[in-house]
C-alpha atoms as a PDB file:
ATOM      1  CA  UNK A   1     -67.127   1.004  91.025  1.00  0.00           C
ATOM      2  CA  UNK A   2     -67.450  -2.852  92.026  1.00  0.00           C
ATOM      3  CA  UNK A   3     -64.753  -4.609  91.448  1.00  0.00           C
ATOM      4  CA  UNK A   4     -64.652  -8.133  90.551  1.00  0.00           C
ATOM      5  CA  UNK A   5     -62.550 -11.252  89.844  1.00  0.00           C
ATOM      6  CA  UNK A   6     -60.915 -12.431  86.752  1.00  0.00           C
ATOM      7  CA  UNK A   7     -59.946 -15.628  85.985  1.00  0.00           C
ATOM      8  CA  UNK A   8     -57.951 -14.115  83.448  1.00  0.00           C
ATOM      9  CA  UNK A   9     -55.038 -11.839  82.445  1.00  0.00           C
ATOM     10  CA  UNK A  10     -54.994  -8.560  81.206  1.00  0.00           C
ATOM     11  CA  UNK A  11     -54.040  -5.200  82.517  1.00  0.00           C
ATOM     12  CA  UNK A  12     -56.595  -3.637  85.154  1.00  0.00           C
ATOM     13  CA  UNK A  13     -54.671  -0.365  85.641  1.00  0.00           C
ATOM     14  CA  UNK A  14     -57.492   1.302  83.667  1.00  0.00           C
ATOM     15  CA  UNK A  15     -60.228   0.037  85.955  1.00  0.00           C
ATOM     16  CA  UNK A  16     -59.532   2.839  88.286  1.00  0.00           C
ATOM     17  CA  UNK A  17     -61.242   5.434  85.406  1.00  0.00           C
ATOM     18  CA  UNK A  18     -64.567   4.026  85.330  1.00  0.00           C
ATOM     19  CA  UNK A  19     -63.637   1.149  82.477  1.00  0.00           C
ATOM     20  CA  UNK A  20     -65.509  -1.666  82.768  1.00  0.00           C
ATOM     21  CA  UNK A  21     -65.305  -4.940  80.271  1.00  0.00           C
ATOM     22  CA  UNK A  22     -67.549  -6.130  77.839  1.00  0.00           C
ATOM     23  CA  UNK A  23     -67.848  -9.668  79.892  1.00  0.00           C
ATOM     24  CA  UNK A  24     -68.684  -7.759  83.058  1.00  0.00           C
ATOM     25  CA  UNK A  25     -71.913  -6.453  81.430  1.00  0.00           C
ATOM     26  CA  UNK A  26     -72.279 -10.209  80.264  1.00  0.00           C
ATOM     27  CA  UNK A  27     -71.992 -11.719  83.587  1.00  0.00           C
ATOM     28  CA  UNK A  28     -74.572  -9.425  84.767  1.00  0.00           C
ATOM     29  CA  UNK A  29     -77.150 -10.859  81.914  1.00  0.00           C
ATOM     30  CA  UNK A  30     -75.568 -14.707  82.956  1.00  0.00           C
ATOM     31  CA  UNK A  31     -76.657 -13.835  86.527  1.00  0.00           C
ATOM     32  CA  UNK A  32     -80.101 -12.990  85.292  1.00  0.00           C
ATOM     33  CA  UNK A  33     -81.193 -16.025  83.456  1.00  0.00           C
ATOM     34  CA  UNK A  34     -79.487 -14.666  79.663  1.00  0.00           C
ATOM     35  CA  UNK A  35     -82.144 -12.714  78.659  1.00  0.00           C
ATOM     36  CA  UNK A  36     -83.157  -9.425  79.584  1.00  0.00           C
ATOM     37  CA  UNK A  37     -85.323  -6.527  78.717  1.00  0.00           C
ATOM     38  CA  UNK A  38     -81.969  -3.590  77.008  1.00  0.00           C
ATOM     39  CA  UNK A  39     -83.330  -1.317  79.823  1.00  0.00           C
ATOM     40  CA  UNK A  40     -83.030  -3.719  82.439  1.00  0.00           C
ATOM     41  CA  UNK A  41     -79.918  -4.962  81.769  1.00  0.00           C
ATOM     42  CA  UNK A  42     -78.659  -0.877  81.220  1.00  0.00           C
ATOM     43  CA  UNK A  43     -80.514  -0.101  84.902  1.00  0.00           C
ATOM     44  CA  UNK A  44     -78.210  -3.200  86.481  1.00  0.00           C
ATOM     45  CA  UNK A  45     -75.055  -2.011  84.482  1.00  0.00           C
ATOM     46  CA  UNK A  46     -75.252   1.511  85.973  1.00  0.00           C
ATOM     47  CA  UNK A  47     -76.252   0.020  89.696  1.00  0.00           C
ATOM     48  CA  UNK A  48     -72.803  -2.444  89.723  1.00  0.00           C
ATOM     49  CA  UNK A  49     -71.173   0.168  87.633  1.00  0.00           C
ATOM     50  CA  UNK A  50     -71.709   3.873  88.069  1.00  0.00           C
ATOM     51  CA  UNK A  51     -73.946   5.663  85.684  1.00  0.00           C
ATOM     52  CA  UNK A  52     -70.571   7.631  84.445  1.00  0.00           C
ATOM     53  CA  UNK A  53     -69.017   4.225  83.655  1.00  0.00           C
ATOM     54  CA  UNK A  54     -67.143   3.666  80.166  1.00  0.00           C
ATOM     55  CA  UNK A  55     -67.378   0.499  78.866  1.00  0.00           C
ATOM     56  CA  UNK A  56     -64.954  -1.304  76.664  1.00  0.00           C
ATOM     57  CA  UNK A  57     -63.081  -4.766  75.820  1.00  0.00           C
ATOM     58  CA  UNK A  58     -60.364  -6.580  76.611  1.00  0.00           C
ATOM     59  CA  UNK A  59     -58.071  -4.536  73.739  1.00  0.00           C
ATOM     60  CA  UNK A  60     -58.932  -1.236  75.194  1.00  0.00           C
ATOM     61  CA  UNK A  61     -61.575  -0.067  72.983  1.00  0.00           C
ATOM     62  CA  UNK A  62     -63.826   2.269  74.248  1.00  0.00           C
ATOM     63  CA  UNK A  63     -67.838   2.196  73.897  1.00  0.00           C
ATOM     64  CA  UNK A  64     -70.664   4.185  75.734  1.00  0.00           C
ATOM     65  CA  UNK A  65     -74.005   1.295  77.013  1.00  0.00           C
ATOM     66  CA  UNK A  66     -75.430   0.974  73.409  1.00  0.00           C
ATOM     67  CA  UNK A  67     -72.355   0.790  71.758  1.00  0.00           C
ATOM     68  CA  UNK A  68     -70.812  -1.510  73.989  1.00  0.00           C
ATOM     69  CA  UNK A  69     -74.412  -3.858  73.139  1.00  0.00           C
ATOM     70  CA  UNK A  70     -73.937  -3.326  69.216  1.00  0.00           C
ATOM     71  CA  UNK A  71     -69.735  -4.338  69.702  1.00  0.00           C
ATOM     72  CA  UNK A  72     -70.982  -7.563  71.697  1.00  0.00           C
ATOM     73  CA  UNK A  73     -73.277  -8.088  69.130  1.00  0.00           C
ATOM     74  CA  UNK A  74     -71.413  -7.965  66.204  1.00  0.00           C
ATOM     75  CA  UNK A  75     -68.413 -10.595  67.614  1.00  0.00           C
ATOM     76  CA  UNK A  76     -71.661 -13.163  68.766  1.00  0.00           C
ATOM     77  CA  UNK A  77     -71.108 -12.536  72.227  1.00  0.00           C
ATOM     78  CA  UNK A  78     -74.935 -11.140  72.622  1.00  0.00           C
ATOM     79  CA  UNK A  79     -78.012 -10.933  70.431  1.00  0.00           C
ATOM     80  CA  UNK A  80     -80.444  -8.297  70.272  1.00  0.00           C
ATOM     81  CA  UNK A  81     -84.021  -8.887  69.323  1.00  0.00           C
ATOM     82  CA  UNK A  82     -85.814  -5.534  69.284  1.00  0.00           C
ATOM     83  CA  UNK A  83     -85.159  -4.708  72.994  1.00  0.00           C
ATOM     84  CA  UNK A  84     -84.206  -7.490  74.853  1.00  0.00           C
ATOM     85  CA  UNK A  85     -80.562  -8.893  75.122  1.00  0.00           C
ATOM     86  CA  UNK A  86     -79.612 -12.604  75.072  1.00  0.00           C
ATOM     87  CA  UNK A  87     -76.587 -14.224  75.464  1.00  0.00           C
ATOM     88  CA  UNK A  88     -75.016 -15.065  72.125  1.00  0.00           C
ATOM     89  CA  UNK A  89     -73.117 -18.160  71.103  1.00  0.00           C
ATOM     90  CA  UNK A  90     -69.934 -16.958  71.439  1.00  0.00           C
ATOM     91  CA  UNK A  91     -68.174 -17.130  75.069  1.00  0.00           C
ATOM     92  CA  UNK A  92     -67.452 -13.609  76.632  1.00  0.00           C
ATOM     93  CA  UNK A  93     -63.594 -13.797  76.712  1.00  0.00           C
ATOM     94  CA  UNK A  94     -61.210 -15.482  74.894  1.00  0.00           C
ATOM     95  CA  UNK A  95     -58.685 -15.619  78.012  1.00  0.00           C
ATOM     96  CA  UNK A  96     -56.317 -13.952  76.239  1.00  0.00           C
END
């Protein structure tokens, strides 16, 4: 699994089991220009993360790709229009 940097705190010890945030999958659709194809964006997920990888947020929840997309979606943080994702108007992390 990639790891990468937080500007934030929270407890990682998890990351070791395949967990990857919510705002991780976000900063991959940032990188891209904020829009992408779901596939794409699933494809780039599983390249950075591991195909095996369990996806979550910041409070520990736990969400497999789609449900991960329909969490971010409900809070704002992503919109999905048929099957392409776009950043939503809600920043990815509160900073705790």
């Amino acid at each position: 699994m990639t790891m990468h940097a937080h500007d934030h705190d929270h407890d990682h010890s998890h990351e070791g089991d395949g967990f990857v945030f919510g705002h991780e999958v976000l900063s991959i659709l940032a990188d891209r220009g904020g829009r992408l194809p779901v596939a794409d964006l699933k494809s780039a997920a599983s390249a950075a993360f591991g195909p095996e990888a369990i996806y979550g947020n910041c409070h520990g929840d736990r969400f497999d790709f789609e449900g991960l997309l329909a969490f971010l979606s409900s809070k704002g943080k992503m919109t999905l229009e048929g099957d392409v994702a776009s950043l939503g108007h809600v920043p990815g992390c509160s900073g705790h």
